[in-house]
PDB file of N, CA and C in Angstrom:
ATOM      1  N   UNK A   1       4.516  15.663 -36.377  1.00  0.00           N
ATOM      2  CA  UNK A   1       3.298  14.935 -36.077  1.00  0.00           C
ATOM      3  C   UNK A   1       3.497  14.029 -34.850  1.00  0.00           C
ATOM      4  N   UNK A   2       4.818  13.366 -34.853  1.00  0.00           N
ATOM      5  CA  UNK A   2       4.978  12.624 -33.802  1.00  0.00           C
ATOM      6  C   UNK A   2       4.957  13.342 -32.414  1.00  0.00           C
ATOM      7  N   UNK A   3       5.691  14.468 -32.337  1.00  0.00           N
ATOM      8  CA  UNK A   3       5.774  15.016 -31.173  1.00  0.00           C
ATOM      9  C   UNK A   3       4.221  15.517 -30.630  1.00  0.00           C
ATOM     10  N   UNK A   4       3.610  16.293 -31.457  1.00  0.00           N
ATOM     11  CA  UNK A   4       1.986  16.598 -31.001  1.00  0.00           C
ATOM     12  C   UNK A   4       1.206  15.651 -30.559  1.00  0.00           C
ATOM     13  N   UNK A   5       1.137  14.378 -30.866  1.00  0.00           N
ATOM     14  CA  UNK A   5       0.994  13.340 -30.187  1.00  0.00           C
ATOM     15  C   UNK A   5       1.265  12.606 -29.387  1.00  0.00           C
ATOM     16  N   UNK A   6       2.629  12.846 -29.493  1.00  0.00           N
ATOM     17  CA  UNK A   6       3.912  12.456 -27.856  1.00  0.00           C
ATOM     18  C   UNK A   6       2.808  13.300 -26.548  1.00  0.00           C
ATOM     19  N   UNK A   7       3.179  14.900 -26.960  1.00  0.00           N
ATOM     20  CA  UNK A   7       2.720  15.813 -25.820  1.00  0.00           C
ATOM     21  C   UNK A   7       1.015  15.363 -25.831  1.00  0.00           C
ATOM     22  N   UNK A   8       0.236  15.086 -26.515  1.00  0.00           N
ATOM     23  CA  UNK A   8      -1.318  15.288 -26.211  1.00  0.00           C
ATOM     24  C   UNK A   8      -1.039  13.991 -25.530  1.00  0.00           C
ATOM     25  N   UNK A   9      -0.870  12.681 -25.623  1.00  0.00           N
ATOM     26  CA  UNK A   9      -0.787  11.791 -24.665  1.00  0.00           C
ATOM     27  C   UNK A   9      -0.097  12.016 -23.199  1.00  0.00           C
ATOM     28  N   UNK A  10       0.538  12.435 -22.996  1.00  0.00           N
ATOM     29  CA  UNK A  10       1.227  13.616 -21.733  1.00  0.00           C
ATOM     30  C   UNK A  10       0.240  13.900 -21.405  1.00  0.00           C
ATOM     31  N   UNK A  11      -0.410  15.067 -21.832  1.00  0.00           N
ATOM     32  CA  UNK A  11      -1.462  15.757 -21.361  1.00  0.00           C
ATOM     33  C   UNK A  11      -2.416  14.737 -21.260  1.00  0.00           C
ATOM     34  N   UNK A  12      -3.042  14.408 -21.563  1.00  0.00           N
ATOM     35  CA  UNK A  12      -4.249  13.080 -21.064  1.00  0.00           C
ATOM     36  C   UNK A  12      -3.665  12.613 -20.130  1.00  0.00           C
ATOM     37  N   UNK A  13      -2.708  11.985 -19.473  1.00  0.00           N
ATOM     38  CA  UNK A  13      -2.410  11.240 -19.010  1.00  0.00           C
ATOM     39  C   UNK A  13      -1.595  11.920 -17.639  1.00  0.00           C
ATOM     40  N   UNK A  14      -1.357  13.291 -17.763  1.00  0.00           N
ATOM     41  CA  UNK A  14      -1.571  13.932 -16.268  1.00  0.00           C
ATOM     42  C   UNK A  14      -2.878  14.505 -15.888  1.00  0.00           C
ATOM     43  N   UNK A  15      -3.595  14.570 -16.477  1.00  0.00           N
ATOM     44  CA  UNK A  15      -5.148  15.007 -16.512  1.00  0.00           C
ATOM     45  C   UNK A  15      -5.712  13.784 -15.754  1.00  0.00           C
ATOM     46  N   UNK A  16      -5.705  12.700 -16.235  1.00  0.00           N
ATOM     47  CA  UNK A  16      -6.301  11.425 -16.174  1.00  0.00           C
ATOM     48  C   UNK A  16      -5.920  10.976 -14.548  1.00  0.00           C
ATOM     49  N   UNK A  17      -4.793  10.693 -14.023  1.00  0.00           N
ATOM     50  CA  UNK A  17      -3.809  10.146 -13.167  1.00  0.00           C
ATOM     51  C   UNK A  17      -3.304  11.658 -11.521  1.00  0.00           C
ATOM     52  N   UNK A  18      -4.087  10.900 -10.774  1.00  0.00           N
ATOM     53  CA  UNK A  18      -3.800  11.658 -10.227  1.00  0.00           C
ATOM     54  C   UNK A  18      -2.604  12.166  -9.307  1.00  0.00           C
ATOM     55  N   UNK A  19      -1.991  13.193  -8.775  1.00  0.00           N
ATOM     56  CA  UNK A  19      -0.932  13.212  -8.543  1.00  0.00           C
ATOM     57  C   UNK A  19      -0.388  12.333  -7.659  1.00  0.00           C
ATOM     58  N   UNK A  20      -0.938  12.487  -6.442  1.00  0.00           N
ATOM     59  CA  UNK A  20      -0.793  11.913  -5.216  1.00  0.00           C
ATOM     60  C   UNK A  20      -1.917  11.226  -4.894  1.00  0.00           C
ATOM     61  N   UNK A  21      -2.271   9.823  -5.300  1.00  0.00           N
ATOM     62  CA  UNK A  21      -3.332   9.458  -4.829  1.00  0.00           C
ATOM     63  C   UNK A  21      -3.359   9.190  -3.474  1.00  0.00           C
ATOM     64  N   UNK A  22      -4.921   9.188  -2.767  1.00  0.00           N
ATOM     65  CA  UNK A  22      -4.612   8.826  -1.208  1.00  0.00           C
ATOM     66  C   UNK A  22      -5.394   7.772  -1.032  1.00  0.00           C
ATOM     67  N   UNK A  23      -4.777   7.126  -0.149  1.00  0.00           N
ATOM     68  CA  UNK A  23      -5.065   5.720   0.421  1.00  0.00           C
ATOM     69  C   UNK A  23      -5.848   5.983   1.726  1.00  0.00           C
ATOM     70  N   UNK A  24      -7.250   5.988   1.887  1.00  0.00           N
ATOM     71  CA  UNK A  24      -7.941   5.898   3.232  1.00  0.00           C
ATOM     72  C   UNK A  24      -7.572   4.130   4.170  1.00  0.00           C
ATOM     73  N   UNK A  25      -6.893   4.677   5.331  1.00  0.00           N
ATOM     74  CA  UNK A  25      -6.857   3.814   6.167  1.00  0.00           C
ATOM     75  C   UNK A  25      -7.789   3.809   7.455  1.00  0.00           C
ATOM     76  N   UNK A  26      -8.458   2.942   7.575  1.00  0.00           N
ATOM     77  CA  UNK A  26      -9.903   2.456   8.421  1.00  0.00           C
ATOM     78  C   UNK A  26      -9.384   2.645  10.114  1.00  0.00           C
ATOM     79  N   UNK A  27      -8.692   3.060  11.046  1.00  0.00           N
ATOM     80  CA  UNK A  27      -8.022   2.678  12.468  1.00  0.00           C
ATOM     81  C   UNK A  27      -9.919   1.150  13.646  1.00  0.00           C
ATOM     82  N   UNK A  28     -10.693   1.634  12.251  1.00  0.00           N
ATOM     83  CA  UNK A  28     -11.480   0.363  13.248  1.00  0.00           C
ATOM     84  C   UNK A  28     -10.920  -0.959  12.523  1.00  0.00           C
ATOM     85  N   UNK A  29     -10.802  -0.546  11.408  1.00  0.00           N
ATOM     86  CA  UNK A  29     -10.618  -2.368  10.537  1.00  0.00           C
ATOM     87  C   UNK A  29      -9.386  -2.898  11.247  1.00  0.00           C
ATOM     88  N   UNK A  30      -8.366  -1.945  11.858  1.00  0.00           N
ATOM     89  CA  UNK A  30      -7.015  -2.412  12.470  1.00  0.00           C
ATOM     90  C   UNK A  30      -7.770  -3.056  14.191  1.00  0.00           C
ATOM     91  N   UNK A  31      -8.394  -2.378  14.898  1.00  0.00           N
ATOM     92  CA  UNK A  31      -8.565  -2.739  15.990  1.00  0.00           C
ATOM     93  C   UNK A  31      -9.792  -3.635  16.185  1.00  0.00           C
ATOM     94  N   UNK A  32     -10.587  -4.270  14.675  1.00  0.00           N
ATOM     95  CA  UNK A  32     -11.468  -5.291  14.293  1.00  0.00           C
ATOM     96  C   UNK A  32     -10.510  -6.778  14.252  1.00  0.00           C
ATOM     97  N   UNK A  33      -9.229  -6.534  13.805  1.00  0.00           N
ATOM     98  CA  UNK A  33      -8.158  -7.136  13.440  1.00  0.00           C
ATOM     99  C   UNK A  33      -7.877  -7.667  14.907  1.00  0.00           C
ATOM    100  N   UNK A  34      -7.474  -6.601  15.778  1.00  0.00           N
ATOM    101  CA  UNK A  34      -6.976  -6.903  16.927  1.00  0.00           C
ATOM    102  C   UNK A  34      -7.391  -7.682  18.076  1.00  0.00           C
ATOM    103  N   UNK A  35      -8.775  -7.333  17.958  1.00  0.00           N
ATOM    104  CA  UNK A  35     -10.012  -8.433  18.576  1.00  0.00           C
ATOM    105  C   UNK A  35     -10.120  -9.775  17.946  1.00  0.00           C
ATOM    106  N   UNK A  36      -9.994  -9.845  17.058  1.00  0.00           N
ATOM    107  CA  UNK A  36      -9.646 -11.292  16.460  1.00  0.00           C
ATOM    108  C   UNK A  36      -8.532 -12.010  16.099  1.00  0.00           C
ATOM    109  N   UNK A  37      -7.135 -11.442  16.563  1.00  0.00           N
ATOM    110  CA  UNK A  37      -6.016 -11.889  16.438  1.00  0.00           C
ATOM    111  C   UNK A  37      -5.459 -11.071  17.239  1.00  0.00           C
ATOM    112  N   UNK A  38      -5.482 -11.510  18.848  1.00  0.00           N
ATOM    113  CA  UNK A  38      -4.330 -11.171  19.385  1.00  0.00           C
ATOM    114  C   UNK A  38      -2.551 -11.159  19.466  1.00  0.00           C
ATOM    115  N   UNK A  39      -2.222 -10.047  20.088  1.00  0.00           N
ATOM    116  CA  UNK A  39      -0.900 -10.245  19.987  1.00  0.00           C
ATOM    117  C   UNK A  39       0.139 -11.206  19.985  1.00  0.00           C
ATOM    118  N   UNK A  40       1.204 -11.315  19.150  1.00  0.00           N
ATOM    119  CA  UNK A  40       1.945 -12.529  19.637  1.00  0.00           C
ATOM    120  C   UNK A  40       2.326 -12.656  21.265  1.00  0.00           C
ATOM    121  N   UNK A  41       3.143 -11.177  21.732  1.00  0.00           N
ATOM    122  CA  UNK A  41       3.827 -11.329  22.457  1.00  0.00           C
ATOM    123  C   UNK A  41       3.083 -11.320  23.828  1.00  0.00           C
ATOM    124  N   UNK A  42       1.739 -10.363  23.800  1.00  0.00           N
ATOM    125  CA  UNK A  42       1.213 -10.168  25.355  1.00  0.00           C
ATOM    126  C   UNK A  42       0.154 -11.024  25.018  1.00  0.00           C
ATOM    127  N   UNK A  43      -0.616 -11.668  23.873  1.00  0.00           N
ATOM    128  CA  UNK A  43      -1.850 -11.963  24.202  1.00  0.00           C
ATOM    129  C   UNK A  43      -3.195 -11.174  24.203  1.00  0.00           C
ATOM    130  N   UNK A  44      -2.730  -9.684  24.125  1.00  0.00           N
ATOM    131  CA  UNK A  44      -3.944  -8.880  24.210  1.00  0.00           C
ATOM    132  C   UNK A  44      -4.425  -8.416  22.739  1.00  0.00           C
ATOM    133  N   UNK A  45      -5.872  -8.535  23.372  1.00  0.00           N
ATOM    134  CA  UNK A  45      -6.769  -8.150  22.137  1.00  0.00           C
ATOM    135  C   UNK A  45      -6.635  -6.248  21.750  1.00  0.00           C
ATOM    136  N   UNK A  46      -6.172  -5.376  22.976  1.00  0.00           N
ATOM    137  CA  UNK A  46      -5.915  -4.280  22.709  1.00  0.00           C
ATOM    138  C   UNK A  46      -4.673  -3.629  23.224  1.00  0.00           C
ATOM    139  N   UNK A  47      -4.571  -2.413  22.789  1.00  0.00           N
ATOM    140  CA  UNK A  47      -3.327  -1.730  23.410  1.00  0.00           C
ATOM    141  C   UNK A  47      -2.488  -2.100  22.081  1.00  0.00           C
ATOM    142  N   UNK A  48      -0.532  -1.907  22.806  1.00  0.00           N
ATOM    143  CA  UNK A  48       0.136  -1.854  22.112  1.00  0.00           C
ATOM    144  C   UNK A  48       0.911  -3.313  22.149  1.00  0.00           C
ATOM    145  N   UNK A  49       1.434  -3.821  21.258  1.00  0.00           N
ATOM    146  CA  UNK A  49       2.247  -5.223  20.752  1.00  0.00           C
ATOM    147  C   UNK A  49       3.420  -5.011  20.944  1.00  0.00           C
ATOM    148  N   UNK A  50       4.176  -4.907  22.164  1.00  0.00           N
ATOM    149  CA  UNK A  50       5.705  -4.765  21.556  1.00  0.00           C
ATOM    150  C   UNK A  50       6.536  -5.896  20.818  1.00  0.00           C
ATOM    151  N   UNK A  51       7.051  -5.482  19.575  1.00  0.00           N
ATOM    152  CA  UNK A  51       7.824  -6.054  18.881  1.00  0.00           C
ATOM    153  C   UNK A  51       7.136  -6.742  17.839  1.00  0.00           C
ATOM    154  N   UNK A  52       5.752  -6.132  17.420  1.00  0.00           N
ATOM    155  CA  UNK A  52       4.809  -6.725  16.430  1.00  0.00           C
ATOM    156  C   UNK A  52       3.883  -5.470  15.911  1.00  0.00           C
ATOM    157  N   UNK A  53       3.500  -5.892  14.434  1.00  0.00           N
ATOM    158  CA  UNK A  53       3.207  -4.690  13.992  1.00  0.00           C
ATOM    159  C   UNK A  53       2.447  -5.647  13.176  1.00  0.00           C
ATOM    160  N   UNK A  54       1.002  -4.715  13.128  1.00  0.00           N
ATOM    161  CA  UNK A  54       0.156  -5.085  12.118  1.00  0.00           C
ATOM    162  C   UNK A  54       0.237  -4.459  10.498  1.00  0.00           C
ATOM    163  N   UNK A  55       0.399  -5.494   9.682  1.00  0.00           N
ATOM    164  CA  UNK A  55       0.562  -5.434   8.139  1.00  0.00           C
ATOM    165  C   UNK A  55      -0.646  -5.442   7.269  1.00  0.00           C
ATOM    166  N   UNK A  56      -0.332  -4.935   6.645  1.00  0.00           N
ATOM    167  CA  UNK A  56      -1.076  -5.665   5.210  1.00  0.00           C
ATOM    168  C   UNK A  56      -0.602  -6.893   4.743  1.00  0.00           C
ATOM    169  N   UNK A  57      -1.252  -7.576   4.060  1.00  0.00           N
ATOM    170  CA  UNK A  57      -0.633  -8.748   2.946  1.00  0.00           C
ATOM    171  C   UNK A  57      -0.477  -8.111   1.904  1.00  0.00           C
ATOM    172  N   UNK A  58      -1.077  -7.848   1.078  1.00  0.00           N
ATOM    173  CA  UNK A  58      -0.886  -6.917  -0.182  1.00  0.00           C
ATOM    174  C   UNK A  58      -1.533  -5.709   0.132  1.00  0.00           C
ATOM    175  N   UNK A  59      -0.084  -4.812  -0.365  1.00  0.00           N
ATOM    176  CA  UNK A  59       0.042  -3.224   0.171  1.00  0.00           C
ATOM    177  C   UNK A  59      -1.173  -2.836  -0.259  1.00  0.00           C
ATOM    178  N   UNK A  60      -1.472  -1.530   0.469  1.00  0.00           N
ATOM    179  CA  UNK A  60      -2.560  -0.994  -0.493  1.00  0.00           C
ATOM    180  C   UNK A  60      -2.479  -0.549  -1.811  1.00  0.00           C
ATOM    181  N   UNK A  61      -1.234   0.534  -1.805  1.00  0.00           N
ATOM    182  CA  UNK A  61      -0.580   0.909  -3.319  1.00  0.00           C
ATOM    183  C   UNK A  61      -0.944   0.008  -4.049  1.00  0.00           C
ATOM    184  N   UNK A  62      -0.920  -1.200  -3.797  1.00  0.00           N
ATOM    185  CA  UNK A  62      -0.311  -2.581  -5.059  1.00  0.00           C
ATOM    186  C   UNK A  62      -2.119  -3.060  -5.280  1.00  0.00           C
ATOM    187  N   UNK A  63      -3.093  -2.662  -4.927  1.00  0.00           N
ATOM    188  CA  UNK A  63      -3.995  -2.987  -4.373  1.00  0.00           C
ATOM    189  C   UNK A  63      -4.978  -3.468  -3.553  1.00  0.00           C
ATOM    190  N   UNK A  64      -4.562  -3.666  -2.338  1.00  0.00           N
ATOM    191  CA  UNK A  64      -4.780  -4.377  -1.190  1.00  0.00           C
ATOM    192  C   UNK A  64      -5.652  -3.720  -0.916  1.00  0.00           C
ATOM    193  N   UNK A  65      -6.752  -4.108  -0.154  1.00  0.00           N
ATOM    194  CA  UNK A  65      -7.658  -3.694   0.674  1.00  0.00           C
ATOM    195  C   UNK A  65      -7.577  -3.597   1.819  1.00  0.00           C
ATOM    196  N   UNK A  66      -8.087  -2.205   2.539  1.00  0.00           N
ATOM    197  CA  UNK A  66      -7.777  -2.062   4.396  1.00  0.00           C
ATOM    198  C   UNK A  66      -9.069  -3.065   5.081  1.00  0.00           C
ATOM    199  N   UNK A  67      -8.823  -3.931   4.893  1.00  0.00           N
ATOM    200  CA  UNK A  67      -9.413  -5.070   5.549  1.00  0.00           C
ATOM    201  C   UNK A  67      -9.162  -6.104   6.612  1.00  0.00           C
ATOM    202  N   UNK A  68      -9.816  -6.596   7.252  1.00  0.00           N
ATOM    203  CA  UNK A  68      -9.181  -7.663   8.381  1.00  0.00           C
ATOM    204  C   UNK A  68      -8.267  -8.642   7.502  1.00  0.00           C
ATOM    205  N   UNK A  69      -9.314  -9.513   6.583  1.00  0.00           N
ATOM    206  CA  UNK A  69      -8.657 -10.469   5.710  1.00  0.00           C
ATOM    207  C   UNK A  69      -7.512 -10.223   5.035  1.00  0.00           C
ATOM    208  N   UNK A  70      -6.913  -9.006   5.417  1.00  0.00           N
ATOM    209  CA  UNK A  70      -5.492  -8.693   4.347  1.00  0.00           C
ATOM    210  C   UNK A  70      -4.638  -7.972   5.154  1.00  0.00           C
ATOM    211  N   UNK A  71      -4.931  -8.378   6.962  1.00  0.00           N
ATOM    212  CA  UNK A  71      -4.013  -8.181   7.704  1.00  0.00           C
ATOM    213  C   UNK A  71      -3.652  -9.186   8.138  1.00  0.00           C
ATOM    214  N   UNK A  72      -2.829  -8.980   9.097  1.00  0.00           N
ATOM    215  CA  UNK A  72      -1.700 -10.067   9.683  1.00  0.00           C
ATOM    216  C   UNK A  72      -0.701  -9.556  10.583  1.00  0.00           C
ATOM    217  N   UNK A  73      -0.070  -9.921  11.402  1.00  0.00           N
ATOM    218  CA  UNK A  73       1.235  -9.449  12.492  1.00  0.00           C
ATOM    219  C   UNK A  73       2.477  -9.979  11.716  1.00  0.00           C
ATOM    220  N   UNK A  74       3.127  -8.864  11.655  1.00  0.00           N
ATOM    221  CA  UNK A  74       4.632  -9.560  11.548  1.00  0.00           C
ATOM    222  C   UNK A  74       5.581  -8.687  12.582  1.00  0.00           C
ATOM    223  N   UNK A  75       6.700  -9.329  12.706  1.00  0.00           N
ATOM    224  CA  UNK A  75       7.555  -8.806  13.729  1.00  0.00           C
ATOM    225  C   UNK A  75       8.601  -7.744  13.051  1.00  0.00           C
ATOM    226  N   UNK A  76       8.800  -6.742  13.878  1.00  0.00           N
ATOM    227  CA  UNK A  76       9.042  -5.757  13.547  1.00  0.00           C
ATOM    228  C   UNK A  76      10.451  -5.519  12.285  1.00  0.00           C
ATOM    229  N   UNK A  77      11.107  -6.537  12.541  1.00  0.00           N
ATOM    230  CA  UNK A  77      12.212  -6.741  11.393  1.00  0.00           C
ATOM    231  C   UNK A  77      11.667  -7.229  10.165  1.00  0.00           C
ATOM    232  N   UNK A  78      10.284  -8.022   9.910  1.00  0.00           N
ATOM    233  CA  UNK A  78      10.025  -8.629   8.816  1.00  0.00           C
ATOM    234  C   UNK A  78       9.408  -7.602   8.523  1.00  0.00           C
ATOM    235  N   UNK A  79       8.893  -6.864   9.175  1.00  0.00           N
ATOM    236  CA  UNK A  79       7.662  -5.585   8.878  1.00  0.00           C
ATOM    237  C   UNK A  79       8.830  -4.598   8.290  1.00  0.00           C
ATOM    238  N   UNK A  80       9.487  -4.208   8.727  1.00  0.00           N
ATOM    239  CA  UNK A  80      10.504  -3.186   8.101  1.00  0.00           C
ATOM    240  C   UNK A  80      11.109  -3.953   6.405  1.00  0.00           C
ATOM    241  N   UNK A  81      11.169  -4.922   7.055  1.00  0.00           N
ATOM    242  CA  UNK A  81      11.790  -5.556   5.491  1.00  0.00           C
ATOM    243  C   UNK A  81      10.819  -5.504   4.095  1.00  0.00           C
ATOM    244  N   UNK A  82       9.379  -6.180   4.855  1.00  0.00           N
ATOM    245  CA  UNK A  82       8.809  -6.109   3.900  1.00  0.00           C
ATOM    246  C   UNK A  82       8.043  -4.685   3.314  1.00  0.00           C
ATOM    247  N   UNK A  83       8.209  -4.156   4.486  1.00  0.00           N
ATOM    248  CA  UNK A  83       7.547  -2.191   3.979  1.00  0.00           C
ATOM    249  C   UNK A  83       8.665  -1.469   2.575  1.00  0.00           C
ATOM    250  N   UNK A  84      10.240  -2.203   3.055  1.00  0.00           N
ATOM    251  CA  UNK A  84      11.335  -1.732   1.576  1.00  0.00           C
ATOM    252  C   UNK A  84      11.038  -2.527   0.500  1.00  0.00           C
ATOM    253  N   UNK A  85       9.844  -3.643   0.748  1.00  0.00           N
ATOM    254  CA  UNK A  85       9.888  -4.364  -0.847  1.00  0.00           C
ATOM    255  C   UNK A  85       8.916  -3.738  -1.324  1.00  0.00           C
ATOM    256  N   UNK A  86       7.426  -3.140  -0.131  1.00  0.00           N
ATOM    257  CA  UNK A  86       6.413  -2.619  -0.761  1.00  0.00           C
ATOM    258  C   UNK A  86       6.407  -1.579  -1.572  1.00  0.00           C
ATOM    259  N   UNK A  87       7.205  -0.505  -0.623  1.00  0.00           N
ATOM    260  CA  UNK A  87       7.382   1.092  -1.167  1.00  0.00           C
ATOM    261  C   UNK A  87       8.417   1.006  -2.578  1.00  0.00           C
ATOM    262  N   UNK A  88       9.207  -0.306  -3.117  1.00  0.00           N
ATOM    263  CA  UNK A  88       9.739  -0.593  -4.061  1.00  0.00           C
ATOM    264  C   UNK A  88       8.965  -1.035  -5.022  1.00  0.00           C
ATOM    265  N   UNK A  89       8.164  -1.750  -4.838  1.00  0.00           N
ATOM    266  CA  UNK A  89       6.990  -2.146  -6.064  1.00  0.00           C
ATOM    267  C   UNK A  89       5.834  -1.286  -6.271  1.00  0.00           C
ATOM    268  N   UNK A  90       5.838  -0.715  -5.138  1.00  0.00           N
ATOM    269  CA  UNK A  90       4.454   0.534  -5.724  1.00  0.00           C
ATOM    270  C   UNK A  90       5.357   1.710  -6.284  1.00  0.00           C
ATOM    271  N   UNK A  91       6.449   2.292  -5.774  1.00  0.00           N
ATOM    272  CA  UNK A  91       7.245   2.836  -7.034  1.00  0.00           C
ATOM    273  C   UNK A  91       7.436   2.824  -8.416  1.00  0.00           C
ATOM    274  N   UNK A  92       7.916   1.321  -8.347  1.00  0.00           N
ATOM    275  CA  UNK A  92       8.075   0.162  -9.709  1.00  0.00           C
ATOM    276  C   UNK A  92       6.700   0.903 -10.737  1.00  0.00           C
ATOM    277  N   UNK A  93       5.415   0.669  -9.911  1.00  0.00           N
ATOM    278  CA  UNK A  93       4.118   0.302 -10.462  1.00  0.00           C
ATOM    279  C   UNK A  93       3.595   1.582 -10.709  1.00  0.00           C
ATOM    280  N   UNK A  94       3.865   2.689  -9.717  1.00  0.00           N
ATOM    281  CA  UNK A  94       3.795   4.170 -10.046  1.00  0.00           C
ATOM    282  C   UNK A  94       4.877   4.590 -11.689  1.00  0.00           C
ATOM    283  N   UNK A  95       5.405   4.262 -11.975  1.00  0.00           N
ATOM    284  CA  UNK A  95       6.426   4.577 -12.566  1.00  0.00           C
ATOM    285  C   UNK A  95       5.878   3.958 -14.227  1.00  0.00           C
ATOM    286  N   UNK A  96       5.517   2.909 -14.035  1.00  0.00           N
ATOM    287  CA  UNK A  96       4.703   2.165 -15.431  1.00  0.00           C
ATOM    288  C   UNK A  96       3.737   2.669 -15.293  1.00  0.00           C
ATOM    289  N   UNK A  97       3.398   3.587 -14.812  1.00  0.00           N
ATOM    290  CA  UNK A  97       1.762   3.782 -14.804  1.00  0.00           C
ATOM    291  C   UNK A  97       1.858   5.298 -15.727  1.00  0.00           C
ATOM    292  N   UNK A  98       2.824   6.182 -15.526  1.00  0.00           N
ATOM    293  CA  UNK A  98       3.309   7.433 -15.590  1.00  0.00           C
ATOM    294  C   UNK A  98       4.231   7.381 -17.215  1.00  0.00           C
ATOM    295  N   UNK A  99       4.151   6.169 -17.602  1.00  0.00           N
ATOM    296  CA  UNK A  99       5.098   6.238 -18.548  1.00  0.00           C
ATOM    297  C   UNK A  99       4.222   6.273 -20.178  1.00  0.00           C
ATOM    298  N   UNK A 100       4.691   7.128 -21.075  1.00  0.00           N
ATOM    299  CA  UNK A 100       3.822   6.829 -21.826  1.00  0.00           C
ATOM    300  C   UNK A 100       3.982   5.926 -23.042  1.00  0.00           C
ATOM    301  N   UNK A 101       3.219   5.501 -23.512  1.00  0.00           N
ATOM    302  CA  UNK A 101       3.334   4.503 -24.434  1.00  0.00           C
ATOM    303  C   UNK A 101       3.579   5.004 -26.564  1.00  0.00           C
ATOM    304  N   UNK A 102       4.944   4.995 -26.154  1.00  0.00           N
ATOM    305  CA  UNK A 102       5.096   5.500 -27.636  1.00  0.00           C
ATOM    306  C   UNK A 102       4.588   4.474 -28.931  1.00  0.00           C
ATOM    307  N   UNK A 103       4.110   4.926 -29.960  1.00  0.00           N
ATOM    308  CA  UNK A 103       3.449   4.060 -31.351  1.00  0.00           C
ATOM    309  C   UNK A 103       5.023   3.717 -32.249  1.00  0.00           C
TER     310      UNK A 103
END
């Protein structure tokens, strides 16, 4: 009895959850961003930033919205740093999500 219920929760729950969800990213909400927060290093409202990269604050995975208000510049070492904490907690959060809940 336990196991038929183990597997039917399985089954709901790859049914339910999709494999690969996708994250739509906006390229105007980034260059809406850019017009209102120029670069650190050149000052410009367009083009490219060397040594600055536009972020999220909270990833999208984690729920963040592709929004102006949930961007920000960080420099390219904090941006790398913080992209290994993101892709670590939306893992984390993929992973509890996938797990099933035994009675």
């Amino acid at each position: 009895m336990r196991l038929a219920r183990t597997l039917a929760l399985c089954l709901a729950l790859a049914f339910c959850l999709p494999a690969h969800p996708r994250i739509e990213r906006s390229a105007a909400e980034v260059a809406a961003f850019k017009r209102e927060n120029p670069c650190p290093s050149t000052g410009q409202r367009r083009g490219a930033c060397p040594g600055w990269h536009v972020d999220h604050i909270k990833a999208l995975c984690l729920g963040g919205e592709d929004r102006r208000s949930n961007m920000h510049w960080l420099s390219e070492d904090d941006h790398r740093f913080k992209t290994a904490v993101d892709i670590r907690e939306c893992r984390r959060l993929k992973r509890r999500a996938h797990t099933p809940v035994l009675p």
